[in-house]
Protein backbone atom coordinates (compact mmCIF):
# COMPACT_ATOMS: atom_id res chain seq x y z
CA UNK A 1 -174.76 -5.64 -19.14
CA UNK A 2 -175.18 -8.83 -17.18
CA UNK A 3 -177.17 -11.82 -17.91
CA UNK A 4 -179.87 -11.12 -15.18
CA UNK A 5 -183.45 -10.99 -16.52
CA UNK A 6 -186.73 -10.51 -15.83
CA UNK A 7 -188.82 -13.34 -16.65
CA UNK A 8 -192.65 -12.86 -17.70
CA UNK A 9 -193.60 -16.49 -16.80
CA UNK A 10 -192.65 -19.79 -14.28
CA UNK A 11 -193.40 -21.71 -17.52
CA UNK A 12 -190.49 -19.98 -18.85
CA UNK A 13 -188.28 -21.42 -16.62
CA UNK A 14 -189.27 -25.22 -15.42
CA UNK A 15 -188.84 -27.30 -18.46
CA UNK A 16 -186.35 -28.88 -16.15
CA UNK A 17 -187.45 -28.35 -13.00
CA UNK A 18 -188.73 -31.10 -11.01
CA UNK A 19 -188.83 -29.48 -7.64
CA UNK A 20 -190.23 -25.60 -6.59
CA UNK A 21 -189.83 -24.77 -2.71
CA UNK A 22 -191.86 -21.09 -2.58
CA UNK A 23 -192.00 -18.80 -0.61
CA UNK A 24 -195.51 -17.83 0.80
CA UNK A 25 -195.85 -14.28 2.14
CA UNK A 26 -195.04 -12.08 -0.76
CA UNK A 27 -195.54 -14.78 -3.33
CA UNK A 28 -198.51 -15.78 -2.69
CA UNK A 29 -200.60 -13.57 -0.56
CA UNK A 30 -199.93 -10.43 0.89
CA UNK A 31 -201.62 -11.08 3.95
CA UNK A 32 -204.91 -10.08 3.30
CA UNK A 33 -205.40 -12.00 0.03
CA UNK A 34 -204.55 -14.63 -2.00
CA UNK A 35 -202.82 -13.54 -5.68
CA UNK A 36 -205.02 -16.13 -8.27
CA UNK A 37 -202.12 -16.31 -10.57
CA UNK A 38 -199.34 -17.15 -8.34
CA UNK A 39 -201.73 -19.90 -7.14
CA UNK A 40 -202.15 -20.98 -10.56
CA UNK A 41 -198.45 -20.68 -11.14
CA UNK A 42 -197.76 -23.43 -8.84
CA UNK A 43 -201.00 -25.69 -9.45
CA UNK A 44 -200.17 -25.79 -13.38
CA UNK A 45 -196.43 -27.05 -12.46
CA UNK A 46 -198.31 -29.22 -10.36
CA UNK A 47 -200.76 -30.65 -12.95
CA UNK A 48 -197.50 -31.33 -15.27
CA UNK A 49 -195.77 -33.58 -13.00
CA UNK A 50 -194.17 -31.84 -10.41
CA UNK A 51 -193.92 -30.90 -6.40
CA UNK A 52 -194.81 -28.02 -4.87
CA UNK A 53 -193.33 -27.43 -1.21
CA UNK A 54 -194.05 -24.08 0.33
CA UNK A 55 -191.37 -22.87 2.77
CA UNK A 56 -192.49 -20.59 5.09
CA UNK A 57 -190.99 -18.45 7.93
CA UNK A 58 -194.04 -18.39 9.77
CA UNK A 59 -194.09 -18.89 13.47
CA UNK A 60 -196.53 -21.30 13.82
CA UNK A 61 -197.06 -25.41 12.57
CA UNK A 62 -198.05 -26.24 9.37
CA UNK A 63 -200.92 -27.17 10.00
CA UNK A 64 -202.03 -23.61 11.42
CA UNK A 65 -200.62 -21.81 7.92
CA UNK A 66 -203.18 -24.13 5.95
CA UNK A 67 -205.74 -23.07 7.63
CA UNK A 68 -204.56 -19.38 7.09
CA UNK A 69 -203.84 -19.89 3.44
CA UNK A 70 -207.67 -21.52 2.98
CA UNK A 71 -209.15 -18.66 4.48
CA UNK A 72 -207.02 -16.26 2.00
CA UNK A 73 -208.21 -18.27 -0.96
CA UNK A 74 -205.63 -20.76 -1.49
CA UNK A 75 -206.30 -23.95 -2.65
CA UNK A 76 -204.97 -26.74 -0.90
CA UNK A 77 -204.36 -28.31 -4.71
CA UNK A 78 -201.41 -25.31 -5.10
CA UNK A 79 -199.00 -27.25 -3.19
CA UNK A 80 -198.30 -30.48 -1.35
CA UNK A 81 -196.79 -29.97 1.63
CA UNK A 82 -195.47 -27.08 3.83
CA UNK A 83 -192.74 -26.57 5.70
CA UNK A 84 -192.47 -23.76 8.53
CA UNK A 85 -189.78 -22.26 10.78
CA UNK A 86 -192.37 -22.93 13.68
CA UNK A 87 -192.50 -26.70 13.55
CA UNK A 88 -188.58 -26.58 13.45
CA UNK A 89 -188.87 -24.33 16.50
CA UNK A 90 -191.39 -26.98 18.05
CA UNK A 91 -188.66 -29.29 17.54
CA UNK A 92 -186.55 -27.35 19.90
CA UNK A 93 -189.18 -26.78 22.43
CA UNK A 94 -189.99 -30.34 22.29
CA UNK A 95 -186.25 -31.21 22.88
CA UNK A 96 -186.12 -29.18 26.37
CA UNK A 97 -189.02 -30.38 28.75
CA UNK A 98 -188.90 -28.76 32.10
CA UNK A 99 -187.32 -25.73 30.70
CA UNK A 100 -188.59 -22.34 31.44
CA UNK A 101 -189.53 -20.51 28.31
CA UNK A 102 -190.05 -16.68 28.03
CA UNK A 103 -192.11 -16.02 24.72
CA UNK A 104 -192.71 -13.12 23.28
CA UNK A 105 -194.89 -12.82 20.24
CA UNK A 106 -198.60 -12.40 19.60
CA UNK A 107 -201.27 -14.43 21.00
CA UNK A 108 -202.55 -15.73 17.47
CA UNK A 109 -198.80 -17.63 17.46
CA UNK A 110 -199.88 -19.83 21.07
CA UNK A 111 -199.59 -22.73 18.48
CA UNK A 112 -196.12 -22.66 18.28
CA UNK A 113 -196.16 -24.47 22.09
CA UNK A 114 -199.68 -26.27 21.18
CA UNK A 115 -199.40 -29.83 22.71
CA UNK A 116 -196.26 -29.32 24.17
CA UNK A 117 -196.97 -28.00 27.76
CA UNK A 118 -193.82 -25.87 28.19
CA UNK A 119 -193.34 -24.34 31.65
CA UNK A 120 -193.87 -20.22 30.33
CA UNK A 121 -192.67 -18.03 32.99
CA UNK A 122 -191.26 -14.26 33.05
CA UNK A 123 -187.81 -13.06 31.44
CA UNK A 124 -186.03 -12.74 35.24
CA UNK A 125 -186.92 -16.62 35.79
CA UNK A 126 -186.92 -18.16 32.35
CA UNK A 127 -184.15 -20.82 30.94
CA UNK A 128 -184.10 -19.12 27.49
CA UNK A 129 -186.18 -17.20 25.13
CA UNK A 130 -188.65 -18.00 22.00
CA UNK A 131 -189.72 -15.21 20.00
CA UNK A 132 -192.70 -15.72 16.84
CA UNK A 133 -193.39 -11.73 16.55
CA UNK A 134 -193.20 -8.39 18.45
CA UNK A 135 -196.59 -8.21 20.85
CA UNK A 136 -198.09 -5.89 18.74
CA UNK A 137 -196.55 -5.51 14.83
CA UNK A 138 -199.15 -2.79 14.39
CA UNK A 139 -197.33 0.01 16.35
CA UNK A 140 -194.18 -1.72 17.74
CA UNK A 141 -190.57 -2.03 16.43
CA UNK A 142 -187.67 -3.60 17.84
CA UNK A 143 -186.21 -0.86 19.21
CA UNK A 144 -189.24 -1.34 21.79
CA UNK A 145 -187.34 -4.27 22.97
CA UNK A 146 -184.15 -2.88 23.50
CA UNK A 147 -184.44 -2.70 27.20
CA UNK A 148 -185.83 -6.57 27.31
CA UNK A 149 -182.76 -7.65 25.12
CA UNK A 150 -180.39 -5.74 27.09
CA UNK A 151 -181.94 -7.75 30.09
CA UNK A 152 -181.37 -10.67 28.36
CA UNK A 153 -178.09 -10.41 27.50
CA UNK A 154 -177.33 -9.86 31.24
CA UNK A 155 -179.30 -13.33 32.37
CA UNK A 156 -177.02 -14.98 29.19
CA UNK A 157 -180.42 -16.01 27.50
CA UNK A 158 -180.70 -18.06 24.31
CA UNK A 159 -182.78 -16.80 21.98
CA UNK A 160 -184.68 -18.45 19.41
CA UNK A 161 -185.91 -16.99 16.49
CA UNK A 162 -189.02 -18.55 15.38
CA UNK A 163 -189.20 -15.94 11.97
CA UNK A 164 -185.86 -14.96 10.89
CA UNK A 165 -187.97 -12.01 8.63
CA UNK A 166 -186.98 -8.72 9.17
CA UNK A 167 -190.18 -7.34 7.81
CA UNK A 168 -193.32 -8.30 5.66
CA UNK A 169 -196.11 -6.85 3.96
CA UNK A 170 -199.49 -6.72 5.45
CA UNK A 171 -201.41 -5.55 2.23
CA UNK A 172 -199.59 -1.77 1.43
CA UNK A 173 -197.52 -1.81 4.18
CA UNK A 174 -194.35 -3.51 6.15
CA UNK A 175 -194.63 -4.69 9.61
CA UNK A 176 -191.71 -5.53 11.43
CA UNK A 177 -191.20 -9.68 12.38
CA UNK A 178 -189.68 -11.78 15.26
CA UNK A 179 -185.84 -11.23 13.21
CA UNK A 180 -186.45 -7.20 13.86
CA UNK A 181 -185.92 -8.40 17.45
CA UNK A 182 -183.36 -11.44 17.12
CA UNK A 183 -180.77 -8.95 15.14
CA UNK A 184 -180.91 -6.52 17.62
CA UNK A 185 -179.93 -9.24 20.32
CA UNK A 186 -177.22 -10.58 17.92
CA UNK A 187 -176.33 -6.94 17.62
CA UNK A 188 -176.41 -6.27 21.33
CA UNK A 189 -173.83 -9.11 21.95
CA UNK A 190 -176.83 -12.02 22.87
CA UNK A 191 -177.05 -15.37 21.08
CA UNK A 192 -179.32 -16.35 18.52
CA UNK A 193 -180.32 -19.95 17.21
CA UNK A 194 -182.46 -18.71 14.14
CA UNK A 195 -184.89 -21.45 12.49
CA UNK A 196 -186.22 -20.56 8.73
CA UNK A 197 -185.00 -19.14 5.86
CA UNK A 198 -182.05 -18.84 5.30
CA UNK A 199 -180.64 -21.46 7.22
CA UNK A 200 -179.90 -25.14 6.22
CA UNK A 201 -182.48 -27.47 8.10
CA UNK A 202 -186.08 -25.72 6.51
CA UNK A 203 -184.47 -26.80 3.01
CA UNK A 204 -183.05 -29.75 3.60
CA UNK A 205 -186.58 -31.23 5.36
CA UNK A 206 -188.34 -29.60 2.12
CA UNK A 207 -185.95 -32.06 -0.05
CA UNK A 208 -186.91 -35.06 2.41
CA UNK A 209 -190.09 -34.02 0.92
CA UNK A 210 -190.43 -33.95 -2.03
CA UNK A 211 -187.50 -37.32 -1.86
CA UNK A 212 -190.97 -39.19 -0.29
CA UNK A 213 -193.35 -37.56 -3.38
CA UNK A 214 -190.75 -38.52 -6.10
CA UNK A 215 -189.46 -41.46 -4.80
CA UNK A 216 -185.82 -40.78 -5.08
CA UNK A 217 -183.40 -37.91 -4.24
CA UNK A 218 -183.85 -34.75 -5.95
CA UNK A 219 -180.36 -33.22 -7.53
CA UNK A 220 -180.21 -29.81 -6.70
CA UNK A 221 -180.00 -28.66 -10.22
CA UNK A 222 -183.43 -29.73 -10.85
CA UNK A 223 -184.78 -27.55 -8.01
CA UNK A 224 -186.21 -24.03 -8.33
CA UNK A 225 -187.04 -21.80 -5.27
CA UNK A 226 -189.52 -18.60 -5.43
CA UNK A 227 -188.89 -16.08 -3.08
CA UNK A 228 -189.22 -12.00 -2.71
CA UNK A 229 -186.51 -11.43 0.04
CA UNK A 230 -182.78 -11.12 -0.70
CA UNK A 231 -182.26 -11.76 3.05
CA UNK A 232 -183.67 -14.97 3.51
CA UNK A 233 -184.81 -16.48 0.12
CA UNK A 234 -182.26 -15.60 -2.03
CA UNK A 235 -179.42 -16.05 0.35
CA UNK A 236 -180.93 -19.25 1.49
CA UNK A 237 -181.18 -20.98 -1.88
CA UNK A 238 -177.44 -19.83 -2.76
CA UNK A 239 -176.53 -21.42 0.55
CA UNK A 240 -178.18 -24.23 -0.34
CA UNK A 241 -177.24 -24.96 -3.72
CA UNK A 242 -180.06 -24.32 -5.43
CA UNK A 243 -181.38 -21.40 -7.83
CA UNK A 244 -184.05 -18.46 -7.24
CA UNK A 245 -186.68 -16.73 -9.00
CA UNK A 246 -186.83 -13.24 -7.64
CA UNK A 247 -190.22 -11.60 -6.84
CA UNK A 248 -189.95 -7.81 -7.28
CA UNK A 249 -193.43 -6.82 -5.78
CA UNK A 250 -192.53 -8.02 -2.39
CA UNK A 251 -190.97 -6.38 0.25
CA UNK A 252 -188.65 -5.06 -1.88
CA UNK A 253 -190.91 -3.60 -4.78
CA UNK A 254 -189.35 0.01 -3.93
CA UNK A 255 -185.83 -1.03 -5.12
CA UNK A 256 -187.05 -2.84 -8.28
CA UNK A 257 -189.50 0.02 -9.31
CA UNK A 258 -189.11 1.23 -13.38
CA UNK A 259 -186.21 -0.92 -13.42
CA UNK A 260 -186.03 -3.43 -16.44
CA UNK A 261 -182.01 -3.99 -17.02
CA UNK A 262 -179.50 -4.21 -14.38
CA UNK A 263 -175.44 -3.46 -14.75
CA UNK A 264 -172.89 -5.89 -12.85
CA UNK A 265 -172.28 -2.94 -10.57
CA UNK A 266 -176.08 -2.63 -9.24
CA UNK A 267 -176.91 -6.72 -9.49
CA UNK A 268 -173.99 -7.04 -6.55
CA UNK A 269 -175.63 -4.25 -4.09
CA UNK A 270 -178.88 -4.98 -4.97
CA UNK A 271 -178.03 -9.32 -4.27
CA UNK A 272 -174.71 -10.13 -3.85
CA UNK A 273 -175.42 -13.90 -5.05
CA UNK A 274 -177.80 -12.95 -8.36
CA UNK A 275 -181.19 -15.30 -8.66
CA UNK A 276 -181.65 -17.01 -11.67
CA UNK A 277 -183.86 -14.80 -12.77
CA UNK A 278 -187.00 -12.39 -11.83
CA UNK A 279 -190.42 -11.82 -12.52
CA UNK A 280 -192.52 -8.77 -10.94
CA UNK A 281 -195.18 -11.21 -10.10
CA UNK A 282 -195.40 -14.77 -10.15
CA UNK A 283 -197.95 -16.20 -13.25
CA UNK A 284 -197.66 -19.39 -15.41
């Protein structure tokens, strides 16, 4: 048997920890609600000396996914910062003024362009692509975009993934996200600059972070990150250097069900890079 274990408790594994980057979605809400003791999870770390920075894929600024997680019923005393795939996408919009931008994504993501005044115009005129969500997650997937990305491809777009998620949960069920549609352009032969988990730069501006709370660097042994997704925060935090508690009753809840043990053979096709450890839900 291998090592791999499911924890009961975060306490059980932060005695020398000074540093957790969490996920959000899947962690702590679903998307409809908060979950109290994942909340108080992080607050208690908190409370003993420690920083809290939530790493998020979400489309949107930061200051957007507080407001989302205070109307779930998370405190803003869980965490100290956050750090989101759409301000790094901002970044990017910010760095090409004049540009024409084809967006596609949901009207509650306009803030990923808020302030910034791009020039939006339709896929045959625009300079490259941004992409926060499918139009409607409700009843689309991303082979509804096939035709678009095959346009795409043809005009030699860029493509900017503003959520490299595949899917999420929105309470009992998965909706697809803005990666759905970036994978099947990096599939179809289109390129793909992909911001978020689990690429470098959301991690290393979380360290700046928590560098300015702390007052020094962090080592990377000393940092824990919480995540639910093999794809992006479990591969992320191997790629970063850093280890991972695994949430079972995210996304992938199905795969984890009745299981309490794990042989070498099933820990490398269910991870490929094992977490630290995992817990089915995240509680002090």
């Amino acid at each position: 048997m291998t090592a791999l274990r499911f924890v009961d408790r975060l306490s059980d594994l932060v005695a020398e920890v000074e540093v957790v980057l969490s996920d959000i979605w899947g962690v702590v809400h679903n998307g409809l609600e908060a979950f109290p003791e994942a909340c108080e999870a992080l607050h208690r770390f908190r409370s003993r000396g420690g920083t809290v920075i939530l790493i998020t894929n979400a489309p949107r600024p930061a200051d957007s996914v507080q407001r989302q997680l205070r109307k779930l019923g998370v405190a803003d005393d869980t965490y100290d910062a956050i750090v989101s795939s759409g301000d790094l996408t901002r970044h990017f919009v910010a760095d090409h003024p004049g540009r024409k931008m084809f967006w596609i994504g949901p009207e509650r993501d306009s803030s990923i362009h808020r302030g910034l005044d791009p020039v939006l115009a339709p896929l045959e005129q625009a300079d490259y692509i941004v992409c926060t969500g499918l139009f409607d997650d409700e009843t689309e997937s991303a082979e509804d975009y096939r035709q678009m990305m095959l346009q795409a491809r043809e005009r030699r777009l860029m493509l900017v993934c503003a959520n490299p998620d595949i899917v999420v949960e929105r309470g009992d069920r998965l909706i697809y996200c803005a990666g759905a549609i970036a994978e099947l352009y990096r599939e179809l032969g289109g390129e793909v600059i992909f911001y978020g988990k689990p690429h470098r730069p959301i991690y290393e501006r979380a360290m700046e972070l928590a560098a300015k709370r702390h007052g020094h660097a962090i080592a990377l042994d000393r940092v824990l990150a919480i995540g639910d997704s093999v794809r992006t925060d479990l591969a992320g935090a191997h790629g970063f250097g850093i280890d991972c508690l695994f949430v079972t009753r995210g996304i992938h809840a199905e795969d984890f069900e009745g299981i309490d043990q794990f042989d070498p053979a099933s820990v490398k096709e269910l991870f490929g890079h094992p977490p630290r450890a995992l817990t089915r839900e995240l509680r002090w």
